[in-house]
N, C-alpha and C. Protein backbone atom coordinates (compact mmCIF):
# COMPACT_ATOMS: atom_id res chain seq x y z
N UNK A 1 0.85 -1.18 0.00
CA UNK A 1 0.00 0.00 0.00
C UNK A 1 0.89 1.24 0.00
N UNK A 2 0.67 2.22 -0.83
CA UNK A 2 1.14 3.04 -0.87
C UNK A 2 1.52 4.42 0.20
N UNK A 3 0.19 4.31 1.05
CA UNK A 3 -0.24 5.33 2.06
C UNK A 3 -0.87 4.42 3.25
N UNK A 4 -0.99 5.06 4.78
CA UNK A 4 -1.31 4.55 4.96
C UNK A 4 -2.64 4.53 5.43
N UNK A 5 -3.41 3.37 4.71
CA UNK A 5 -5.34 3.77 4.65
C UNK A 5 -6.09 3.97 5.54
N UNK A 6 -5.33 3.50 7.21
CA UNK A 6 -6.39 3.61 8.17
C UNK A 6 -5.99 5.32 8.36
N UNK A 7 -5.22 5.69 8.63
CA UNK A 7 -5.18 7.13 8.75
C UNK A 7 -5.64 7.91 7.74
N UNK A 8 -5.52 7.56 6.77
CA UNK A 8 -6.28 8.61 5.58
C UNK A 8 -7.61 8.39 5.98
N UNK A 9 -8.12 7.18 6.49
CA UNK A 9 -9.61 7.26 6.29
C UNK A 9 -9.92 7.88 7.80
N UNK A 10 -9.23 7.60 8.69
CA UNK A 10 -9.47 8.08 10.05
C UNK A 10 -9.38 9.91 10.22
N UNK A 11 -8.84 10.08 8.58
CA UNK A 11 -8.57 11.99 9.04
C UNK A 11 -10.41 12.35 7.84
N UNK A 12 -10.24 11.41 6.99
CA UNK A 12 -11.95 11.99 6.57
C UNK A 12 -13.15 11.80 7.19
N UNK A 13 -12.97 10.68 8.54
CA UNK A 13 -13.94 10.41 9.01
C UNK A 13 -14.05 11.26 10.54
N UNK A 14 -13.07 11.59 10.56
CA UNK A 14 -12.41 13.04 11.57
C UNK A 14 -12.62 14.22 11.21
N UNK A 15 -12.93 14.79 10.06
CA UNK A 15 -13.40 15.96 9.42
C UNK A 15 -14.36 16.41 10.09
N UNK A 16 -14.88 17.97 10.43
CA UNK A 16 -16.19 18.28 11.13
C UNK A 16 -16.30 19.61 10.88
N UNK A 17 -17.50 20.05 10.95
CA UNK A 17 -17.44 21.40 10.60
C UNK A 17 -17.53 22.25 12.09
N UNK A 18 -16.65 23.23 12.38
CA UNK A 18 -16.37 23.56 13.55
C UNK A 18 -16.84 25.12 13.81
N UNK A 19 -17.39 25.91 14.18
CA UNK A 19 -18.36 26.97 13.82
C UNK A 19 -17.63 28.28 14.56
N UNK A 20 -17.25 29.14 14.17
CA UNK A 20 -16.22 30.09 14.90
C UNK A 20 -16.54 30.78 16.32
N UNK A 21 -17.52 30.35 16.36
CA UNK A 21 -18.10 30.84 18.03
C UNK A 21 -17.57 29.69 18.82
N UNK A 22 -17.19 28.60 18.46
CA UNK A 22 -16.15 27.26 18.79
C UNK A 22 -14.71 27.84 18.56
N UNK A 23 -14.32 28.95 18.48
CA UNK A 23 -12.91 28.73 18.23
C UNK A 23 -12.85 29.76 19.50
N UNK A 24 -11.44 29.34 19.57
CA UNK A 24 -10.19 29.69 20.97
C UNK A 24 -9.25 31.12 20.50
N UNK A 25 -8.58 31.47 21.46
CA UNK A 25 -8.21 32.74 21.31
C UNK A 25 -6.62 32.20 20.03
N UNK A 26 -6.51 31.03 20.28
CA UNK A 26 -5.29 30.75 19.93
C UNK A 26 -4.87 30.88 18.19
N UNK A 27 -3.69 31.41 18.14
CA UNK A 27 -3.55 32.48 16.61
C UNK A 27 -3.33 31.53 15.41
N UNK A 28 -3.91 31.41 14.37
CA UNK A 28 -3.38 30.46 13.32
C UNK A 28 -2.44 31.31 12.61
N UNK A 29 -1.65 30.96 11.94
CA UNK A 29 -0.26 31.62 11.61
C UNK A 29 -0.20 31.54 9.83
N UNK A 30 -0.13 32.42 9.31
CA UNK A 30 -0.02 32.57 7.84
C UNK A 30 0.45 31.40 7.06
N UNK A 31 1.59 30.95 7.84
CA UNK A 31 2.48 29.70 6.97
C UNK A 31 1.17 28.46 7.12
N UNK A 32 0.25 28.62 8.23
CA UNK A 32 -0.76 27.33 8.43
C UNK A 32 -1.23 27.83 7.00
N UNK A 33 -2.20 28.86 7.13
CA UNK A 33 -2.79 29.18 5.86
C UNK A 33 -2.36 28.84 4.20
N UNK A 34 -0.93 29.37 4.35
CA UNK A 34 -0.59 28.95 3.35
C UNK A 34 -0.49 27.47 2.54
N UNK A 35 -0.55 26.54 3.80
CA UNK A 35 -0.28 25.61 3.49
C UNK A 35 -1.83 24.68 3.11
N UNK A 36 -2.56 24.83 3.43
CA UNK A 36 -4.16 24.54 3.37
C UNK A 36 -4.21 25.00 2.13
N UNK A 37 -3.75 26.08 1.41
CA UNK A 37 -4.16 26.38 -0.31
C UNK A 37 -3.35 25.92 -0.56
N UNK A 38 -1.88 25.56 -0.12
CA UNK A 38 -1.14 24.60 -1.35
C UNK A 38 -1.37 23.43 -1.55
N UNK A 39 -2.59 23.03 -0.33
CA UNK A 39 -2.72 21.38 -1.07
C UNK A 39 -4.44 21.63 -1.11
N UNK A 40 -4.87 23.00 -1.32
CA UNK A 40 -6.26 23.28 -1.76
C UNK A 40 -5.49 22.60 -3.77
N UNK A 41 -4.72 23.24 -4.06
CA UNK A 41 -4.93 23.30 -6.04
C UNK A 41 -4.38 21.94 -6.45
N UNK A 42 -4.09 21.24 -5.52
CA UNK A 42 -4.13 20.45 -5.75
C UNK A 42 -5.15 18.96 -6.12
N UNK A 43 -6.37 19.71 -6.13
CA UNK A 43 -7.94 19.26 -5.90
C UNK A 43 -8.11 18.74 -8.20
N UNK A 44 -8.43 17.78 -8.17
CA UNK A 44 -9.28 17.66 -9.56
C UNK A 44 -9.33 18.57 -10.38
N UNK A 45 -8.84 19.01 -11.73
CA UNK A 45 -10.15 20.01 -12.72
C UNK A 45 -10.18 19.93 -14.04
N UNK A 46 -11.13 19.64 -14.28
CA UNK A 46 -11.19 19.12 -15.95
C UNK A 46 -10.51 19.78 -16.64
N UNK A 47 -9.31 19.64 -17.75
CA UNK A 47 -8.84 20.04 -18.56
C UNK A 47 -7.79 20.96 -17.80
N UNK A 48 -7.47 20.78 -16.67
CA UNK A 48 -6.49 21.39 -15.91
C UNK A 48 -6.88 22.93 -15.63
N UNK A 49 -7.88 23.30 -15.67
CA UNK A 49 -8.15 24.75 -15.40
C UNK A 49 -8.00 25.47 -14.21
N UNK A 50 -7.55 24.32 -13.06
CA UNK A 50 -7.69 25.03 -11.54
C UNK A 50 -8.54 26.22 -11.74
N UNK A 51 -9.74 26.24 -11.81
CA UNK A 51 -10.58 27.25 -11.25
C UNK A 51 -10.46 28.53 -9.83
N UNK A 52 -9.84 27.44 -9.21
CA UNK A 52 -9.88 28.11 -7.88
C UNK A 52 -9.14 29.45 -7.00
N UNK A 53 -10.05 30.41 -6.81
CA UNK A 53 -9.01 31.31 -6.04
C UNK A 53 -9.18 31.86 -5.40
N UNK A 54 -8.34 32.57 -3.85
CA UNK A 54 -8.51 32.79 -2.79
C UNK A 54 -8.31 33.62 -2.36
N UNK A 55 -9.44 34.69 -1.48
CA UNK A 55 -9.11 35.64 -0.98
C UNK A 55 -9.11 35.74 0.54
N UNK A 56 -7.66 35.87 1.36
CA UNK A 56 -7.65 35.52 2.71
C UNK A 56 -8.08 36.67 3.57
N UNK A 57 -8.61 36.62 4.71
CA UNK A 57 -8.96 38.18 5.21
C UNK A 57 -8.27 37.53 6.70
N UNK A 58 -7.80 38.33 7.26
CA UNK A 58 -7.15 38.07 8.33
C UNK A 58 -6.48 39.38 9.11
N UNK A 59 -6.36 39.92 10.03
CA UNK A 59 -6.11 40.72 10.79
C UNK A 59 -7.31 42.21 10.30
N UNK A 60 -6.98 43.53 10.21
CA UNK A 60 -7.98 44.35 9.89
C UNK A 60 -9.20 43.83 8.88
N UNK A 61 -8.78 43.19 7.80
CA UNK A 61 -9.20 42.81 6.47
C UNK A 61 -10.89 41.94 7.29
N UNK A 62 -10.22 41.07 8.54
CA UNK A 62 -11.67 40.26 9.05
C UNK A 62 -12.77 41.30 9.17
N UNK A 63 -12.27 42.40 9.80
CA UNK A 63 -13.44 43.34 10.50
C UNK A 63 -13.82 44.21 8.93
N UNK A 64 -13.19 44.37 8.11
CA UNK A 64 -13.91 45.00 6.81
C UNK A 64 -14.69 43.93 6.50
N UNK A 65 -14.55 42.50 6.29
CA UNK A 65 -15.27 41.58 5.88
C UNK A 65 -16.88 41.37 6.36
N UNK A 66 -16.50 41.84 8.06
CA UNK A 66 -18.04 41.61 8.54
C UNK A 66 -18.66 42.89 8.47
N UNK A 67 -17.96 43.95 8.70
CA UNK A 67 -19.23 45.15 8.35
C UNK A 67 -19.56 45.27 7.04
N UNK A 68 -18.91 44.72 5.94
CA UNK A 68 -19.34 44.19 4.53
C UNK A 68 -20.66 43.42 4.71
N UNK A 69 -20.72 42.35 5.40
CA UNK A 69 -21.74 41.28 5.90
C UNK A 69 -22.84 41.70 6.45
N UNK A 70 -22.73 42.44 7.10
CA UNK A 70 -23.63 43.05 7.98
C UNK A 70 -24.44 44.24 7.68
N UNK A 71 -23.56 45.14 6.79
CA UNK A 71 -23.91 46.21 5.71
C UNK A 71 -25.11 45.55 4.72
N UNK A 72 -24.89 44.11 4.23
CA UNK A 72 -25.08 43.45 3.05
C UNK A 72 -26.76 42.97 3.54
N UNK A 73 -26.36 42.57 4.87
CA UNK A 73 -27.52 41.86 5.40
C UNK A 73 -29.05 42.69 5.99
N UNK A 74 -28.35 43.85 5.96
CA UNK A 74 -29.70 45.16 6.54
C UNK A 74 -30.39 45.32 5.27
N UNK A 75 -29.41 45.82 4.37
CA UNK A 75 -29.53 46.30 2.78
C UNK A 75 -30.53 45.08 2.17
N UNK A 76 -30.69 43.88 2.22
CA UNK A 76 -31.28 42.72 1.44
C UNK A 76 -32.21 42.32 2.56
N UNK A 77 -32.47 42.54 3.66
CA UNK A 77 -33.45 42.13 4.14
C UNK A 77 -34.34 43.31 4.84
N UNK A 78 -35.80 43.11 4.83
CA UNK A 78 -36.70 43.98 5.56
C UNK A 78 -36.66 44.47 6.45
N UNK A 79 -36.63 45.28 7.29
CA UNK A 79 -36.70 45.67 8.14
C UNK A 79 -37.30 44.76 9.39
N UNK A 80 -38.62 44.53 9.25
CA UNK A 80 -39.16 43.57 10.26
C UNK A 80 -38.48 41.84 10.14
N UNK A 81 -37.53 41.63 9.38
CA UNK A 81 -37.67 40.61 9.14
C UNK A 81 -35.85 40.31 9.75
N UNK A 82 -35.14 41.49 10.32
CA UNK A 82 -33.90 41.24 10.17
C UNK A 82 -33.72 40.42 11.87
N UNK A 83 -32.71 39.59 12.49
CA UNK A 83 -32.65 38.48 13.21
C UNK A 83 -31.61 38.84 13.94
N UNK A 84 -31.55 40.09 14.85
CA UNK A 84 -30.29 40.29 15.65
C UNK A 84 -29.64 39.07 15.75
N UNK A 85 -29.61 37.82 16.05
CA UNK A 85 -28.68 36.59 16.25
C UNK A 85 -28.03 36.61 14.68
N UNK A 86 -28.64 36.39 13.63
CA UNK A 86 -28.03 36.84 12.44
C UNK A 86 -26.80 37.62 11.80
N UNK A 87 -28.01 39.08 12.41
CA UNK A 87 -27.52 40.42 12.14
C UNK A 87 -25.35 40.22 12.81
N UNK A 88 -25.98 39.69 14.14
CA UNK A 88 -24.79 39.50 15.06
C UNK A 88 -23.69 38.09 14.11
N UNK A 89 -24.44 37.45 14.06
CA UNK A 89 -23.42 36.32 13.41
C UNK A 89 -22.86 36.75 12.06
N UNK A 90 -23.23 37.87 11.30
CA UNK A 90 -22.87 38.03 9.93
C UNK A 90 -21.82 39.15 10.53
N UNK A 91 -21.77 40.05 11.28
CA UNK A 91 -20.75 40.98 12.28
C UNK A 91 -20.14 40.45 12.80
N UNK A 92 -20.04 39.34 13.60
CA UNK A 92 -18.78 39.08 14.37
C UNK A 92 -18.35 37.78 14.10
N UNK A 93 -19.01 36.64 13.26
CA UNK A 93 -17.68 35.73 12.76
C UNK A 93 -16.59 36.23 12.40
N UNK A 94 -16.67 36.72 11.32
CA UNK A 94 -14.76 36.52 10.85
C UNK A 94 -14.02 36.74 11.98
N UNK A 95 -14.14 38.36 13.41
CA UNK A 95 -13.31 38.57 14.26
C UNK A 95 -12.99 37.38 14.87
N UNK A 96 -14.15 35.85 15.37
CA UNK A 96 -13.91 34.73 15.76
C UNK A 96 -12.83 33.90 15.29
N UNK A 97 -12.79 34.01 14.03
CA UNK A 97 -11.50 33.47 13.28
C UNK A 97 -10.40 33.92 12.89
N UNK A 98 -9.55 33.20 12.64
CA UNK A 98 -8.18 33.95 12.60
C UNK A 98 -7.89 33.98 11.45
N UNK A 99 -8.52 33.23 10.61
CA UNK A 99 -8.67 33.79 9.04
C UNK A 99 -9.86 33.31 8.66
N UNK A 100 -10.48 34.25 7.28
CA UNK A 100 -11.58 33.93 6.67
C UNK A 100 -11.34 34.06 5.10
N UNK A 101 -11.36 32.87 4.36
CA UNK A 101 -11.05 32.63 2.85
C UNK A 101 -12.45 32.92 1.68
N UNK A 102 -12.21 33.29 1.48
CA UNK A 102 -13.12 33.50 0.41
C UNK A 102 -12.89 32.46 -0.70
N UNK A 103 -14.00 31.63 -1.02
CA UNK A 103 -13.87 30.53 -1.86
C UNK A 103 -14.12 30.72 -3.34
N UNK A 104 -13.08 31.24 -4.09
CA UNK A 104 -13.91 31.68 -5.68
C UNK A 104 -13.41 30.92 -6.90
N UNK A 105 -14.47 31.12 -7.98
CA UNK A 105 -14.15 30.47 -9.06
C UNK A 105 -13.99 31.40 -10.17
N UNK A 106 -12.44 31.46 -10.59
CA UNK A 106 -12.42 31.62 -11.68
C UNK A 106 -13.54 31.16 -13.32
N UNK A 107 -14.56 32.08 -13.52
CA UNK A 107 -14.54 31.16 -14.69
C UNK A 107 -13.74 31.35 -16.10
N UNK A 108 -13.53 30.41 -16.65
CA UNK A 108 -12.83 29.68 -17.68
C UNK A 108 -13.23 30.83 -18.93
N UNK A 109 -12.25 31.58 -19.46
CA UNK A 109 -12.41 32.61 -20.91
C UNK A 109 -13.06 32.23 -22.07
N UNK A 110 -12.40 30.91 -22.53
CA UNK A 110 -13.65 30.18 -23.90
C UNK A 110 -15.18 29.53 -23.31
N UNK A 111 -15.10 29.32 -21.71
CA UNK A 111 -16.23 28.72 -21.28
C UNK A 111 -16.39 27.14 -22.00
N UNK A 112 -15.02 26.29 -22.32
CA UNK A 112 -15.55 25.34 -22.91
C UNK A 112 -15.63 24.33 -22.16
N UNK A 113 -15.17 24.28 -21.08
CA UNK A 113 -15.39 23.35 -19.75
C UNK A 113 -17.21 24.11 -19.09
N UNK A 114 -17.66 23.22 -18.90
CA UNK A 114 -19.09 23.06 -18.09
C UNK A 114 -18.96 24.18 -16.93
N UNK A 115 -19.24 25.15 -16.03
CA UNK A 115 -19.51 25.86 -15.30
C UNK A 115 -19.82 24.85 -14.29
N UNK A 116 -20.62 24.25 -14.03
CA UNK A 116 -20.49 22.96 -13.06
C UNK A 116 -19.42 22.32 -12.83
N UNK A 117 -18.63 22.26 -13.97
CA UNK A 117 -17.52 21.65 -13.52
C UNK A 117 -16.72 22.04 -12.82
N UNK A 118 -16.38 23.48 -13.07
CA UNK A 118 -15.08 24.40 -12.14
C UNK A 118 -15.83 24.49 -11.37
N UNK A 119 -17.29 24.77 -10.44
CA UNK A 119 -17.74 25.04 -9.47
C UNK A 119 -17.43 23.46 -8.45
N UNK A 120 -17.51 22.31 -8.80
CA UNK A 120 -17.18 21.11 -8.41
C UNK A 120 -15.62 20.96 -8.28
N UNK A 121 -14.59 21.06 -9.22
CA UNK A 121 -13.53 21.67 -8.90
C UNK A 121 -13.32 22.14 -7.48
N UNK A 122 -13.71 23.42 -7.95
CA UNK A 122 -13.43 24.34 -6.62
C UNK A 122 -13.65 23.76 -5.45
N UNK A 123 -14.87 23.12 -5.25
CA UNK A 123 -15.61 21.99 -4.07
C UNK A 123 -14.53 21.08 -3.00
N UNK A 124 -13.94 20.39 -4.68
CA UNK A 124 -12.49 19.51 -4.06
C UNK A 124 -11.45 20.26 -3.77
N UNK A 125 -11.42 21.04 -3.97
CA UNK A 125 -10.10 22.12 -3.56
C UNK A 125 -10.62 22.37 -2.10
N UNK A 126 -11.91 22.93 -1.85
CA UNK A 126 -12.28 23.15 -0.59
C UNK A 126 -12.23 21.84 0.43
N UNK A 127 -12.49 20.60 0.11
CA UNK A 127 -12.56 19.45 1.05
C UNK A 127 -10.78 19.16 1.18
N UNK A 128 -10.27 19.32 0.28
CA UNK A 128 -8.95 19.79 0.22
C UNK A 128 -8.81 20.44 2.05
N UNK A 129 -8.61 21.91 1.84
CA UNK A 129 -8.93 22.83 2.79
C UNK A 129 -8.88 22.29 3.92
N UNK A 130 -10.31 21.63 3.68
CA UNK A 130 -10.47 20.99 5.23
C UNK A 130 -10.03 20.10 5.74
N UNK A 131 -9.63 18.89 5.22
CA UNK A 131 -8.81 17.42 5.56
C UNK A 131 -7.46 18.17 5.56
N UNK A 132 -6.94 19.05 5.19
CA UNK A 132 -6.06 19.89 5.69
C UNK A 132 -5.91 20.38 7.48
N UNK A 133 -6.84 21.13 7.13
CA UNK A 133 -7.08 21.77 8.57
C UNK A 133 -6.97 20.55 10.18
N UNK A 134 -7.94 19.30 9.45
CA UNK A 134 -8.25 18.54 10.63
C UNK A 134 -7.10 17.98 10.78
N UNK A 135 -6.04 17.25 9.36
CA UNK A 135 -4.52 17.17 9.62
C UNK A 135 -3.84 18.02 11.22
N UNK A 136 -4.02 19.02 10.58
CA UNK A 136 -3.27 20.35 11.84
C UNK A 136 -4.05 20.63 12.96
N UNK A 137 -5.21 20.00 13.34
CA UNK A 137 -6.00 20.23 14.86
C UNK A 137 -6.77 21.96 14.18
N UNK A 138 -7.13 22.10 13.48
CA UNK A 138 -7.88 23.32 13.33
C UNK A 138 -8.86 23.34 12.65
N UNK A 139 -10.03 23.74 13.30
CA UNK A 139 -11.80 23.67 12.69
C UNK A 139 -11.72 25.03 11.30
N UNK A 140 -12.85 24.25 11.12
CA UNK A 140 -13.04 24.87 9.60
C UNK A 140 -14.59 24.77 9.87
N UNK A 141 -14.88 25.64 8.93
CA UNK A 141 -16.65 25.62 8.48
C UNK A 141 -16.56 26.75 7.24
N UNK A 142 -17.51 25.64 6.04
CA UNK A 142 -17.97 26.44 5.14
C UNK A 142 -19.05 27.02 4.98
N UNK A 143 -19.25 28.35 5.07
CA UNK A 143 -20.57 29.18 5.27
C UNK A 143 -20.89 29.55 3.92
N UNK A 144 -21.97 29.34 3.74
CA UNK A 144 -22.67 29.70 2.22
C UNK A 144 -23.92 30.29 2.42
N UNK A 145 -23.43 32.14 3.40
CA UNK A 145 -24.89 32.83 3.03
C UNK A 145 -25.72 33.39 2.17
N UNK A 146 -26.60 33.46 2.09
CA UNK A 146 -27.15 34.03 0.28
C UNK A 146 -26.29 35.28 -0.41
N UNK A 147 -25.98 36.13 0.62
CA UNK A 147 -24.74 37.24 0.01
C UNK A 147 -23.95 36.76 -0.38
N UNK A 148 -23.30 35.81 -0.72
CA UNK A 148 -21.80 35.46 -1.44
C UNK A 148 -22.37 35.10 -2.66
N UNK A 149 -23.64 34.66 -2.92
CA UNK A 149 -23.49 34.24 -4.45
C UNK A 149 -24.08 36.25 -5.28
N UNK A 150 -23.89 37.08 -4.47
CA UNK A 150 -24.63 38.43 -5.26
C UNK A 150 -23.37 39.39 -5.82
N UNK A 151 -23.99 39.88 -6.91
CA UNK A 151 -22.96 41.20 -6.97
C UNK A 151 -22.39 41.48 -6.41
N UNK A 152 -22.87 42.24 -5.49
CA UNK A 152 -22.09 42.80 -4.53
C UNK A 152 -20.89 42.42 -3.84
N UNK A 153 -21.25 40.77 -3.91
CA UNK A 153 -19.95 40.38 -3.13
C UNK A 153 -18.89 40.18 -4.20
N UNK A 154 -18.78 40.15 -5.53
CA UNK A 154 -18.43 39.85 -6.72
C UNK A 154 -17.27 41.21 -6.47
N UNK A 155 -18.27 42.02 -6.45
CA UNK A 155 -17.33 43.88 -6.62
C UNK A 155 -16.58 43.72 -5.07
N UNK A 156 -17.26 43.75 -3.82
CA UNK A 156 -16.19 43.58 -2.85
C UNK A 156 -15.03 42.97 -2.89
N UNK A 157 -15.50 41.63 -3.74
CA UNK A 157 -13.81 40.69 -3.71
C UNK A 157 -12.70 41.13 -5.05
N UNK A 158 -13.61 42.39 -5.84
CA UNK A 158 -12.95 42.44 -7.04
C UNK A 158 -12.97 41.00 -7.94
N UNK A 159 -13.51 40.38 -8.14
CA UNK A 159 -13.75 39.08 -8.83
C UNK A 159 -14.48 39.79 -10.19
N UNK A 160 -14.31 39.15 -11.17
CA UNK A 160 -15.22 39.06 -12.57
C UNK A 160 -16.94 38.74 -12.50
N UNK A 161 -17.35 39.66 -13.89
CA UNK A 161 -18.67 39.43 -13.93
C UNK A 161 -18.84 38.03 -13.76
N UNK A 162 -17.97 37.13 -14.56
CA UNK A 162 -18.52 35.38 -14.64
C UNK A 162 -17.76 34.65 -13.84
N UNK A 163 -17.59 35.05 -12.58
CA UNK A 163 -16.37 34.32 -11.89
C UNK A 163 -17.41 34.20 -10.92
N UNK A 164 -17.57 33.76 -9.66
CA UNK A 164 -18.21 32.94 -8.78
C UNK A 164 -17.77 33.41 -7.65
N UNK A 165 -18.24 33.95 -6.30
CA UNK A 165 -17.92 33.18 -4.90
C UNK A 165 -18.51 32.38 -4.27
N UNK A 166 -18.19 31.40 -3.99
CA UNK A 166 -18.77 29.83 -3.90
C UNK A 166 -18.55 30.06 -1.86
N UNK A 167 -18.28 30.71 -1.26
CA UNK A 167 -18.54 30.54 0.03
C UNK A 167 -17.79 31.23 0.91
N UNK A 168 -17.48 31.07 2.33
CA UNK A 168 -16.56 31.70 2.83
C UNK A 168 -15.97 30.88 4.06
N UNK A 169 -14.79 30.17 4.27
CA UNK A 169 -14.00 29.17 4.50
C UNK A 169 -13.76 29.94 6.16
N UNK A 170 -14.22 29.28 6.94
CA UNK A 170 -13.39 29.59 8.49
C UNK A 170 -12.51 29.04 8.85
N UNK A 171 -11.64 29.95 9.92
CA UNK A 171 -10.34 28.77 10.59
C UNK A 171 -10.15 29.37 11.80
N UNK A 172 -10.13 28.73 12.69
CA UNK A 172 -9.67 28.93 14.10
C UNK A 172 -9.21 27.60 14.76
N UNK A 173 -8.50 27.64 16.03
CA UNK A 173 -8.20 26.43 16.82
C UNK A 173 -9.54 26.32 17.55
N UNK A 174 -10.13 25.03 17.78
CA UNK A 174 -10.95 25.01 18.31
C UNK A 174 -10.71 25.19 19.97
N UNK A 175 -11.87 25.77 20.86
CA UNK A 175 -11.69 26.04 22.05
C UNK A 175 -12.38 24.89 23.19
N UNK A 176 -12.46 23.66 22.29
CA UNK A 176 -13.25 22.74 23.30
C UNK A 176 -12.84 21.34 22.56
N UNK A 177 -13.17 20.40 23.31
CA UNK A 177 -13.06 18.70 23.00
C UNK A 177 -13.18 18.74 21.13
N UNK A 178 -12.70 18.03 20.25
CA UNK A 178 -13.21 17.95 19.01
C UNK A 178 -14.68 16.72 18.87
N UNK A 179 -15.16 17.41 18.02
CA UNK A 179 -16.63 16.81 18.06
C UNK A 179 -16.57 15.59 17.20
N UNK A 180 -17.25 14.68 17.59
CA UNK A 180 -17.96 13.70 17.13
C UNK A 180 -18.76 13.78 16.28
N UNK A 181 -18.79 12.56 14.72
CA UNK A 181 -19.73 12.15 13.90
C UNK A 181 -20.23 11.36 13.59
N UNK A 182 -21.19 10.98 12.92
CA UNK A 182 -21.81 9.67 12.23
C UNK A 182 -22.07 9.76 11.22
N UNK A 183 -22.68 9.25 10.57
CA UNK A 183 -22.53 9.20 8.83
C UNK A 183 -23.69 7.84 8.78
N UNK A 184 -24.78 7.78 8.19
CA UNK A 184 -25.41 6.37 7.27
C UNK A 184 -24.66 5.58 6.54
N UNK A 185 -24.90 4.40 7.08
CA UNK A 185 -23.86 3.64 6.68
C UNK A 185 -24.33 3.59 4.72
N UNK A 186 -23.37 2.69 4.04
CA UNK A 186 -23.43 2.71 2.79
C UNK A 186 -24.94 2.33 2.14
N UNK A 187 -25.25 1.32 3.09
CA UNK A 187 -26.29 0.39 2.42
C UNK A 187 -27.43 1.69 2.32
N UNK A 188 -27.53 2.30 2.99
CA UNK A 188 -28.64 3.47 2.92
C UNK A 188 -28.41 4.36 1.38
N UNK A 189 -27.70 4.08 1.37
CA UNK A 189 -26.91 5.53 0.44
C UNK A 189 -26.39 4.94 -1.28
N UNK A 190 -26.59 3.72 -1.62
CA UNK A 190 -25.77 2.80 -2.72
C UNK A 190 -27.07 2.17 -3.32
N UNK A 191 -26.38 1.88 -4.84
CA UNK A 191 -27.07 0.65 -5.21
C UNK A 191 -26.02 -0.06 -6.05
N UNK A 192 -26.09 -1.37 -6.13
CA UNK A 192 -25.08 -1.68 -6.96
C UNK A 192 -25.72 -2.27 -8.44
N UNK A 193 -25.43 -2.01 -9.30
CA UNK A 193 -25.80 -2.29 -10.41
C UNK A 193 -24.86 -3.67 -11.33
N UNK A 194 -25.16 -4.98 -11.16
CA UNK A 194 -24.66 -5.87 -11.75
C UNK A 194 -24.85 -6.21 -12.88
N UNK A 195 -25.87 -5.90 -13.61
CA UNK A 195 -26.10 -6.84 -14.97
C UNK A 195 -26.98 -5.73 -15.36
């Protein structure tokens, strides 16, 4: 065997999504970061396009990110309808984390690869990310609020009319026990097709 399988499978079945109000004061360090996107492009992409690209926010850059969020979230929702717990969670994640990635997709100039495809791409680059992170003892969660797929967030990140932000990537050390999962086993989830 080339690798060894119980640990590879013991770090995907160790994966969890860890929520930044779970994270600890303790600092993740640029070189961590860096290293989570160098084995992010390393993810699948049809016809070699690496789709994928990243915008890190970390020290001042977090707190522009959430009054961006929070700006975004008054502006698109009603008045009667806005959710101080919300309002609050779209304001003060990123400060929770010690970095916040912006998950984007290049799209492709001839467009001759599928748009699904680089968005799936990008996906594995992100699970990437994370079997990264859980490698190094550090929670992750991918947040996908309705503002990241709008304009607006397009012009904030400076990204292209046809380019994508597909989410926004957390990281902190977690500040408590690491959590527990389960999963349905296969038979729920398969069919096998013989003949």
């Amino acid at each position: 065997m080339k690798y060894n399988l119980s640990e590879v499978t013991e770090l995907m079945k160790d994966r969890r999504t860890i929520y930044p109000e779970f994270y600890s004061d303790r600092k993740v360090h640029k070189e961590q970061i860096e290293l989570l996107l160098n084995n992010a492009i390393w993810a699948p992409s049809h016809g070699l396009t690496q789709p994928w690209r990243f915008k890190v926010f970390m020290e001042e850059g977090k707190t522009r990110l959430g009054e961006f969020m929070r700006d975004m979230y008054i502006k698109n929702t009603p008045a009667d309808e806005v959710h101080d717990i919300k309002l609050g969670r779209m304001t003060n994640r990123p400060a929770k984390a010690s970095a916040v990635i912006a998950i984007c997709m290049e799209r492709q100039a001839s467009e001759k690869i599928p748009e699904i495809e680089e968005i799936e791409a990008v996906a594995c680059a992100v699970q990437n990310i994370h079997l990264t992170a859980t490698a190094y003892g550090l929670g992750g969660f991918w947040a996908t609020p309705k503002l990241v797929y709008t304009d607006e967030m397009k012009e904030f990140l400076a990204i292209g009319p046809k380019d994508r932000c597909l989410g926004l990537f957390y990281v902190g050390y977690p500040g408590q026990d690491w959590p527990k999962g389960q999963r349905k086993p296969i038979e729920y989830v398969t069919e096998w097709i013989q003949k």
